[in-house]
C-alpha atoms as a PDB file:
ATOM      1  CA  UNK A   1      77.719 122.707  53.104  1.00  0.00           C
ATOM      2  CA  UNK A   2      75.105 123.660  50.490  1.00  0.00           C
ATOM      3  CA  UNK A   3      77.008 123.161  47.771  1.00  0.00           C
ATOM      4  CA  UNK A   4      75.277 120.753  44.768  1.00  0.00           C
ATOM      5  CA  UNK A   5      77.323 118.970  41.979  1.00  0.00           C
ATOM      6  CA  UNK A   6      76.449 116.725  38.991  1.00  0.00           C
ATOM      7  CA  UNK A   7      78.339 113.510  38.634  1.00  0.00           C
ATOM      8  CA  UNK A   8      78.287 111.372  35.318  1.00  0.00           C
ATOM      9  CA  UNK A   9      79.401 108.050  34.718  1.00  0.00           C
ATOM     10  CA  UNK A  10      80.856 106.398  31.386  1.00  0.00           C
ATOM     11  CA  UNK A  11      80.645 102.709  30.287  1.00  0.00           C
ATOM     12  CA  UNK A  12      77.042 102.108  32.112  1.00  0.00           C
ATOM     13  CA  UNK A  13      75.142 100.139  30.357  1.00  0.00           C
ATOM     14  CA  UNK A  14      70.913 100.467  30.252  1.00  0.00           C
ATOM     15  CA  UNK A  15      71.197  96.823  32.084  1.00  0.00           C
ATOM     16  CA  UNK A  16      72.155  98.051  35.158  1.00  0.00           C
ATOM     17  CA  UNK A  17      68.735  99.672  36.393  1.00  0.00           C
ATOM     18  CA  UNK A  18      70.242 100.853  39.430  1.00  0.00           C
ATOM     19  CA  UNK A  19      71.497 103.804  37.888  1.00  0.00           C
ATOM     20  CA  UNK A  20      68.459 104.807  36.920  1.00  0.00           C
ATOM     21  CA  UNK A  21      66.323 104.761  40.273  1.00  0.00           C
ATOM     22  CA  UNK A  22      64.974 101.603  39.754  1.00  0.00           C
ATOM     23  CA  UNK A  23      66.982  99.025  42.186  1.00  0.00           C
ATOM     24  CA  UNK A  24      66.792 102.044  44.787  1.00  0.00           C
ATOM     25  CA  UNK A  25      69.521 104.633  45.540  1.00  0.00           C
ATOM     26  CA  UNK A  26      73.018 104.425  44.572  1.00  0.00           C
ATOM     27  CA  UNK A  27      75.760 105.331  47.491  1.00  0.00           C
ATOM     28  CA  UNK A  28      79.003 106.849  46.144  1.00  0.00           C
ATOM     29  CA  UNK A  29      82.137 107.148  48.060  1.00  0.00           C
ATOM     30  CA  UNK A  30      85.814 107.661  47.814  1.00  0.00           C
ATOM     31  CA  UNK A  31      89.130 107.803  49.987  1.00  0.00           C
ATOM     32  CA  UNK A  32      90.675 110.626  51.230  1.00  0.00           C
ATOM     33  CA  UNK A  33      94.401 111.072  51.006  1.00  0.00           C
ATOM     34  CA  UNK A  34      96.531 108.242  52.875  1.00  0.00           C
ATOM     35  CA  UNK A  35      93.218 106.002  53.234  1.00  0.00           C
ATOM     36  CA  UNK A  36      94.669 103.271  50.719  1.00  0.00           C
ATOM     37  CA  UNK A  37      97.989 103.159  52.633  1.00  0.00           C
ATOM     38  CA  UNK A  38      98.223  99.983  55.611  1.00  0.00           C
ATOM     39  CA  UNK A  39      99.288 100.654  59.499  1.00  0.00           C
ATOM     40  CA  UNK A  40      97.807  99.625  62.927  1.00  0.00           C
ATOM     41  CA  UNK A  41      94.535 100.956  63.565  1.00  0.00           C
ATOM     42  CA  UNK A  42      93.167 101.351  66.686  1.00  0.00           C
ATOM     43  CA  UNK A  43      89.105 100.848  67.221  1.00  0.00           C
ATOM     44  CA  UNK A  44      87.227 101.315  70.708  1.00  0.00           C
ATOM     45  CA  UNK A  45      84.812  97.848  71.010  1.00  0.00           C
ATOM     46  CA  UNK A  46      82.340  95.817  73.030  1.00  0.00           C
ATOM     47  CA  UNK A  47      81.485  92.603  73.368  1.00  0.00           C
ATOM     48  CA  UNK A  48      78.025  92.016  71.610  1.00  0.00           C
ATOM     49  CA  UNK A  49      75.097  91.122  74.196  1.00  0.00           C
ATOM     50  CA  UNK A  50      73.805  88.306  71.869  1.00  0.00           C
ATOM     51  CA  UNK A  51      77.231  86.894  71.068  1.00  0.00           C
ATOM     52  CA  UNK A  52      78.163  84.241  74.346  1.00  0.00           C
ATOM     53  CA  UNK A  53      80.909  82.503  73.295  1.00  0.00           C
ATOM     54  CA  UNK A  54      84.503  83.213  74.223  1.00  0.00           C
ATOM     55  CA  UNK A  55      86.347  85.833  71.924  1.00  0.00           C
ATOM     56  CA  UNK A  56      90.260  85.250  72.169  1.00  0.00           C
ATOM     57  CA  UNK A  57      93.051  87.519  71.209  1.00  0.00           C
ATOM     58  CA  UNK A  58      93.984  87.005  67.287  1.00  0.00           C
ATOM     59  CA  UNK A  59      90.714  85.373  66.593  1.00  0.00           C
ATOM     60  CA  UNK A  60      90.386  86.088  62.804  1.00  0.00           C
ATOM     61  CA  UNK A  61      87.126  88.225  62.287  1.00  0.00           C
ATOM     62  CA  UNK A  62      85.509  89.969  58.981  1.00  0.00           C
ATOM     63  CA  UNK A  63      85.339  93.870  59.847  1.00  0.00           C
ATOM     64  CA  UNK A  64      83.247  96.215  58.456  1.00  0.00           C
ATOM     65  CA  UNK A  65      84.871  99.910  58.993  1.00  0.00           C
ATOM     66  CA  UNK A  66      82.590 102.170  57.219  1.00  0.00           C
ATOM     67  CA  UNK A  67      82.051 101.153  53.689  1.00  0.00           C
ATOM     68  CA  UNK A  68      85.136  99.344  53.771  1.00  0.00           C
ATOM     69  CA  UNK A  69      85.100  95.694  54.460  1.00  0.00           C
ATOM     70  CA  UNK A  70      88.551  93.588  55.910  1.00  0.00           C
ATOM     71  CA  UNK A  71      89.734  90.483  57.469  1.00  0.00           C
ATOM     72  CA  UNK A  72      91.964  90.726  60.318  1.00  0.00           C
ATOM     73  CA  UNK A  73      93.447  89.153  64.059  1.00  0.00           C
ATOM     74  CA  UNK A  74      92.697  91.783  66.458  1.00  0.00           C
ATOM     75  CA  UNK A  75      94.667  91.527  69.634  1.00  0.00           C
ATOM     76  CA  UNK A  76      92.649  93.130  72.772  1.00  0.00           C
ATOM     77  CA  UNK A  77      93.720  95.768  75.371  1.00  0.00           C
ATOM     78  CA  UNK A  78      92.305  97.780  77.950  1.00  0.00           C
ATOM     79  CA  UNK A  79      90.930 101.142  77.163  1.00  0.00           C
ATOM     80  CA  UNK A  80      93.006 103.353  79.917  1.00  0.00           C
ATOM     81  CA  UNK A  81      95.021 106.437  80.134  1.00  0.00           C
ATOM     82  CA  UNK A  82      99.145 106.854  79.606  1.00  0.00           C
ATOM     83  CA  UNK A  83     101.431 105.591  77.067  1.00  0.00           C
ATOM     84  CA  UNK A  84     101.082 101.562  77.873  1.00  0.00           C
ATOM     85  CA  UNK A  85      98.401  99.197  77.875  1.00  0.00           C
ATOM     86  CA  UNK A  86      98.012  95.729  78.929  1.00  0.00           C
ATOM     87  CA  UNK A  87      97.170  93.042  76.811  1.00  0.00           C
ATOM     88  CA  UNK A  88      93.776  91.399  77.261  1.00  0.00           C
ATOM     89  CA  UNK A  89      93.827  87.531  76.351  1.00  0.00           C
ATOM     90  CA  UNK A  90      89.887  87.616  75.924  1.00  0.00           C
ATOM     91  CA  UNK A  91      87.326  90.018  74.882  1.00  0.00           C
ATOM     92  CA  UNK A  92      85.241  90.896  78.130  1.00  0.00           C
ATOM     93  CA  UNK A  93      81.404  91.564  78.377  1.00  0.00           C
ATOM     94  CA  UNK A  94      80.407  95.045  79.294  1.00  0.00           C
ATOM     95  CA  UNK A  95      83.652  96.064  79.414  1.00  0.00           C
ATOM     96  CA  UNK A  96      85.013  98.941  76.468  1.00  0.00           C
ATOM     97  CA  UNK A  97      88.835  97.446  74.953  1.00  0.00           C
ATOM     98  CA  UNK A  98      89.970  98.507  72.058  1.00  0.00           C
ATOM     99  CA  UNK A  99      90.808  96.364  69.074  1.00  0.00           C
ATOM    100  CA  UNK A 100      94.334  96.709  67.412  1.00  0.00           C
ATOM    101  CA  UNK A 101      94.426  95.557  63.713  1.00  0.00           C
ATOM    102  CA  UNK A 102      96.633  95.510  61.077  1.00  0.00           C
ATOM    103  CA  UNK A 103      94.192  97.377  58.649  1.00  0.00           C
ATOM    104  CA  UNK A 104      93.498 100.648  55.993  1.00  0.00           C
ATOM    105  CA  UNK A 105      93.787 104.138  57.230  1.00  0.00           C
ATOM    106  CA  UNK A 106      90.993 104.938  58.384  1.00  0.00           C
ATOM    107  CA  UNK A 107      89.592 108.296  59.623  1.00  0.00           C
ATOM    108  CA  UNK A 108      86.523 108.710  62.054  1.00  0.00           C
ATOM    109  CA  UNK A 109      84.039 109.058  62.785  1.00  0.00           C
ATOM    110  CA  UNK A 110      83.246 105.425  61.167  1.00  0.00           C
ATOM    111  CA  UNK A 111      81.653 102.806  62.745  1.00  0.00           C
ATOM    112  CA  UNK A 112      83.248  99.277  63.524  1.00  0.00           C
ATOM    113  CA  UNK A 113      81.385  96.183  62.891  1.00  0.00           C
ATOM    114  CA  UNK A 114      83.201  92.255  63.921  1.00  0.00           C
ATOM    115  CA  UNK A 115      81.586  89.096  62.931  1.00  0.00           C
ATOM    116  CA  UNK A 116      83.093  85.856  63.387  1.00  0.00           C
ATOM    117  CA  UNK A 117      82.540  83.209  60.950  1.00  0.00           C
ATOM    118  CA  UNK A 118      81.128  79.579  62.685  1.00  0.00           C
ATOM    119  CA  UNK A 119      80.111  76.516  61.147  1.00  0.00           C
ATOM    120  CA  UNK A 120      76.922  75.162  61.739  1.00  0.00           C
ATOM    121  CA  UNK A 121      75.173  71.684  60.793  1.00  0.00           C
ATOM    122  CA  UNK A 122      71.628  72.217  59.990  1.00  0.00           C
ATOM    123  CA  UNK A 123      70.200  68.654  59.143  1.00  0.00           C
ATOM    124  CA  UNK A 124      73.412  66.831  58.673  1.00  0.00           C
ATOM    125  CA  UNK A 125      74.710  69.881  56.528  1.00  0.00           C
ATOM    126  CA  UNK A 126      77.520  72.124  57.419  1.00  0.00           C
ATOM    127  CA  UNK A 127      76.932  75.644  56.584  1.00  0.00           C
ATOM    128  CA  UNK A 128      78.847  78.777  56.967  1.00  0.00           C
ATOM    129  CA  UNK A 129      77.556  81.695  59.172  1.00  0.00           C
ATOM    130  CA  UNK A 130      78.841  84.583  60.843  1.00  0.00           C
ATOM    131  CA  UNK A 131      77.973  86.281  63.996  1.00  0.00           C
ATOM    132  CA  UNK A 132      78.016  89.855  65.520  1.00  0.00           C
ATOM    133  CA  UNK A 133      80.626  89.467  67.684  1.00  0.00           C
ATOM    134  CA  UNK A 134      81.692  93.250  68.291  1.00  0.00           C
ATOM    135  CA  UNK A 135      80.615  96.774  67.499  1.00  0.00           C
ATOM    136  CA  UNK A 136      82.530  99.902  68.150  1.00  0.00           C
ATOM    137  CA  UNK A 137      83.908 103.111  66.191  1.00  0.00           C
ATOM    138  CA  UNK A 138      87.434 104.168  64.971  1.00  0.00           C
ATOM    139  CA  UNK A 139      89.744 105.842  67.743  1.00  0.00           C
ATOM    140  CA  UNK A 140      92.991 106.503  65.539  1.00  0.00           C
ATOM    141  CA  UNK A 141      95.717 105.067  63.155  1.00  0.00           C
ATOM    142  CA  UNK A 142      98.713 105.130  65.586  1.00  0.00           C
ATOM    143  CA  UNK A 143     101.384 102.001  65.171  1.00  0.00           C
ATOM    144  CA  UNK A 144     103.335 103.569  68.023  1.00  0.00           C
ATOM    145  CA  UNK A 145     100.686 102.384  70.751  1.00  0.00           C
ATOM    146  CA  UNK A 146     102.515  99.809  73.473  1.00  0.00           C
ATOM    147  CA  UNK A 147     100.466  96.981  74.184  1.00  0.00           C
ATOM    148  CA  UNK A 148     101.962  94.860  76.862  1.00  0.00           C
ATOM    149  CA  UNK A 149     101.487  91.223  77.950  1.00  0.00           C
ATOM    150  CA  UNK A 150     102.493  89.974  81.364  1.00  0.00           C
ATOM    151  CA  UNK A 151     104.672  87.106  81.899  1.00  0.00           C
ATOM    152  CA  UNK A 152     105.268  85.627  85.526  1.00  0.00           C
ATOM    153  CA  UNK A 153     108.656  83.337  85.402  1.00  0.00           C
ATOM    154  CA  UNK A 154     109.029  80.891  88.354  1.00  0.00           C
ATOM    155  CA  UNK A 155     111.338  79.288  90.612  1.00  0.00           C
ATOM    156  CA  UNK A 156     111.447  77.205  93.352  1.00  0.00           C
ATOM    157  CA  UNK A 157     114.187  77.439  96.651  1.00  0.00           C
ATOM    158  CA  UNK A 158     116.758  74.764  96.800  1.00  0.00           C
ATOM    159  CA  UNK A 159     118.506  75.651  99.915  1.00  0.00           C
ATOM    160  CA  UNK A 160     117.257  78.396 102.372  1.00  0.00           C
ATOM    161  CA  UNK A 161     118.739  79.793 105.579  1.00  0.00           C
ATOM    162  CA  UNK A 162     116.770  82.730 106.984  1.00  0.00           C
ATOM    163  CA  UNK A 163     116.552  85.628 104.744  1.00  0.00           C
ATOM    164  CA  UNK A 164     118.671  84.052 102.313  1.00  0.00           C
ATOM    165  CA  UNK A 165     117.796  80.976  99.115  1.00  0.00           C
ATOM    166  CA  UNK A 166     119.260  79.449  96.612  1.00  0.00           C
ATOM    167  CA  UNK A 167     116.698  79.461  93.862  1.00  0.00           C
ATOM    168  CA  UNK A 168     116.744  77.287  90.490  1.00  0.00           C
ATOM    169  CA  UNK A 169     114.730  76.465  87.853  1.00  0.00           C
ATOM    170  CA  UNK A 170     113.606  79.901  86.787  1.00  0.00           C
ATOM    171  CA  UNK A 171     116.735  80.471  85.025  1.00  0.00           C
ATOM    172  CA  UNK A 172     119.320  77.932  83.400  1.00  0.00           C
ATOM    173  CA  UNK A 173     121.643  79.718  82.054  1.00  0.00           C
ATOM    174  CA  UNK A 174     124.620  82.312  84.463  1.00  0.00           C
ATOM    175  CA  UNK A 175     124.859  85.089  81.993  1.00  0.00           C
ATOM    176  CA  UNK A 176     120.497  85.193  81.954  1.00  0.00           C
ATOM    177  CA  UNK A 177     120.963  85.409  85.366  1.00  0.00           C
ATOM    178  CA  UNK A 178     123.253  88.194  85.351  1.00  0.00           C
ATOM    179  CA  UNK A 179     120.957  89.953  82.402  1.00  0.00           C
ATOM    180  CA  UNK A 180     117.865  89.816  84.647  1.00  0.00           C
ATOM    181  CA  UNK A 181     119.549  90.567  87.714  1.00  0.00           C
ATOM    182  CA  UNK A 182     117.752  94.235  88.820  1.00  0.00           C
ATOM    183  CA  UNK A 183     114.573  92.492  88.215  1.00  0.00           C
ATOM    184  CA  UNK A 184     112.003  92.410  91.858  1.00  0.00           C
ATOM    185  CA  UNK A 185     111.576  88.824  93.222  1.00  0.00           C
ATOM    186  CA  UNK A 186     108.152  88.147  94.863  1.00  0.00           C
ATOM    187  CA  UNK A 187     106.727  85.357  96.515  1.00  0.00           C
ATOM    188  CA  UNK A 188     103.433  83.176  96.908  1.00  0.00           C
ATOM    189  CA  UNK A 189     103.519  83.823 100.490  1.00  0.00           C
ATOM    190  CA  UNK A 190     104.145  87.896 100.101  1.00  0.00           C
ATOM    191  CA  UNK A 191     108.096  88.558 100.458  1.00  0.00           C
ATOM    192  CA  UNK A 192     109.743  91.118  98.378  1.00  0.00           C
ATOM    193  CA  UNK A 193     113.950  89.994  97.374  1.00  0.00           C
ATOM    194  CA  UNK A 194     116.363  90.518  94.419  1.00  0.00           C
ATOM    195  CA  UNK A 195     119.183  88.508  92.900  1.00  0.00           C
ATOM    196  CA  UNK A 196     122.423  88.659  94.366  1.00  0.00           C
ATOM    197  CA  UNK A 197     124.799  86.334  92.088  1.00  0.00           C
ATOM    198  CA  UNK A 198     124.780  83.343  89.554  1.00  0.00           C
ATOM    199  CA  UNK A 199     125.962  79.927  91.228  1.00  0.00           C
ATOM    200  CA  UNK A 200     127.202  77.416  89.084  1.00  0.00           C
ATOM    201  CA  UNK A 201     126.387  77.126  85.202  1.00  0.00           C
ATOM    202  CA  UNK A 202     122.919  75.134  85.814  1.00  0.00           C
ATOM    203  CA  UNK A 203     121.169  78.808  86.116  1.00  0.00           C
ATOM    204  CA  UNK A 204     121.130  78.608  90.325  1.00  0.00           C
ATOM    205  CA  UNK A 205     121.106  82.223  92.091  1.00  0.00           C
ATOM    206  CA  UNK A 206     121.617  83.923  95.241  1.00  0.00           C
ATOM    207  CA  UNK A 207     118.645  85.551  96.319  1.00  0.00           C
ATOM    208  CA  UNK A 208     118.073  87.916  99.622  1.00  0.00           C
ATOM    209  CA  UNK A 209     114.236  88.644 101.218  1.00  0.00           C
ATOM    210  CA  UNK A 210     112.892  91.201 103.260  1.00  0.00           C
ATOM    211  CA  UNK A 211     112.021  88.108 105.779  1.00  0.00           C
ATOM    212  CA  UNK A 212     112.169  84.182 106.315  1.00  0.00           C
ATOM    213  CA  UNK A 213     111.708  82.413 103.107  1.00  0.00           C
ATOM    214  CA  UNK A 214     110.145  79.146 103.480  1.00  0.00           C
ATOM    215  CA  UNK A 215     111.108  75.880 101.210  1.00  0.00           C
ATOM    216  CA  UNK A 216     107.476  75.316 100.361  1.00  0.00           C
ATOM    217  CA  UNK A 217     107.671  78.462  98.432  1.00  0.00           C
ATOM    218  CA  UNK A 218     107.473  79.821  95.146  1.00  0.00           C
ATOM    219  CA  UNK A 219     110.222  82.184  93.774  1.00  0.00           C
ATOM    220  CA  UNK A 220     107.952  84.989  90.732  1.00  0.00           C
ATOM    221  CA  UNK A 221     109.717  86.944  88.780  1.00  0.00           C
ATOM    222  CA  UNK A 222     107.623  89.522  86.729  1.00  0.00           C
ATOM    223  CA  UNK A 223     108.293  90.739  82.918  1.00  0.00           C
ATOM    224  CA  UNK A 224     106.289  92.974  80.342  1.00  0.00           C
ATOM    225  CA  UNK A 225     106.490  91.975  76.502  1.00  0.00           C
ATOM    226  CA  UNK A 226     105.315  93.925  73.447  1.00  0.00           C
ATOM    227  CA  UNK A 227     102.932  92.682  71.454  1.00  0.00           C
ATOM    228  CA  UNK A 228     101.466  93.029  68.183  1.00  0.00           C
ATOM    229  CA  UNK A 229      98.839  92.152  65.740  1.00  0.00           C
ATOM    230  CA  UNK A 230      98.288  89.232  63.998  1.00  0.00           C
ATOM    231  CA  UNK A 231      98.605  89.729  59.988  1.00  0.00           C
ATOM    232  CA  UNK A 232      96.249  87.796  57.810  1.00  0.00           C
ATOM    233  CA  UNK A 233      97.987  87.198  54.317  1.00  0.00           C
ATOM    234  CA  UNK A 234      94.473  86.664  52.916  1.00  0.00           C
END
């Protein structure tokens, strides 16, 4: 702080007037080390107030980061505590996420700008615009963050007796059955049960409940998957 330099450039030409004052000031920046390399960066958004239509996960978007300008798919998560973080299929209102992108290092403070590019007909001509669709700031360049989408896989009881069901269709194959097998069964109607065996080769199972199971029904079997971002080649 305080300290004053002189900076000189070569090959300017007397055309360019902005040099000399005369297009207004001119803004000079650089990189610091690692800022030209690629990872995952990680940026804490909101929804813009003026921007109403639905933003989905790996929605293509021109960001501005800084001085730096980039087009990317960000994929949405919440903004929570611990080491995993669940996937968000939309981008909510009011509500801070955090944007994962395939992107430049980055270091913050920097601010984060999203606009999404729409075509509009103005008089029976299509024109290109682009939106504010998110603002936020730079949290970190970290590609080791989990993000983690839900998946629910289903079945349906083919024979019950009490506690006890023979369940198909969420499985068709014995040896995915015996893979998944420590894997918590729930129900629609609230029971808690785990596999017992493979039936068959048609991907049936034994299952046992912590009550009656009913034939109307439904067998859920819930599983976490890793996700990533989206890379744009251009």
């Amino acid at each position: 702080a305080g300290a004053g330099g002189a900076l000189g450039a070569r090959g300017v030409g007397p055309a360019w007037s902005g040099w000399c004052g005369g297009a207004g000031p001119v803004i000079v920046s650089f990189l610091l080390q690692h800022e030209s390399k690629l990872t995952v960066m990680h940026y804490g958004v909101t929804k813009d107030t003026g921007y109403t239509t639905p933003l989905k996960s790996k929605t293509p978007l021109w960001f501005h980061v800084g001085f730096r300008r980039e087009r990317a798919s960000p994929i949405f998560s919440t903004d929570s505590l611990g080491d995993k973080h669940k996937f968000e299929r939309f981008l909510h209102a009011r509500r801070p996420s955090v944007a994962s992108v395939y992107g430049p290092v980055t270091y913050g403070p920097a601010p984060v700008l999203g606009f999404k590019e729409e075509i509009r007909t103005v008089d029976g001509v299509s024109k290109m615009s682009v939106s504010l669709a998110l603002s936020g700031t730079v949290r970190k360049a970290d590609p080791d963050r989990v993000v983690l989408k839900r998946v629910i896989l289903t079945g349906v009881p083919f024979k019950t007796h009490k506690s006890k069901a023979v369940v198909r269709f969420m499985f068709y194959n014995p040896d995915d059955i015996r893979w998944f097998k420590p894997l918590e069964l729930w129900t629609k109607y609230g029971m808690r049960g785990k596999i017992k065996d493979a039936i068959g080769t048609h991907g049936h199972m034994k299952c046992l409940f912590n009550g009656v199971i009913q034939q109307r029904d439904t067998i859920c079997a819930t599983m976490y998957k890793r996700v990533y971002p989206k890379f744009l080649l251009a």
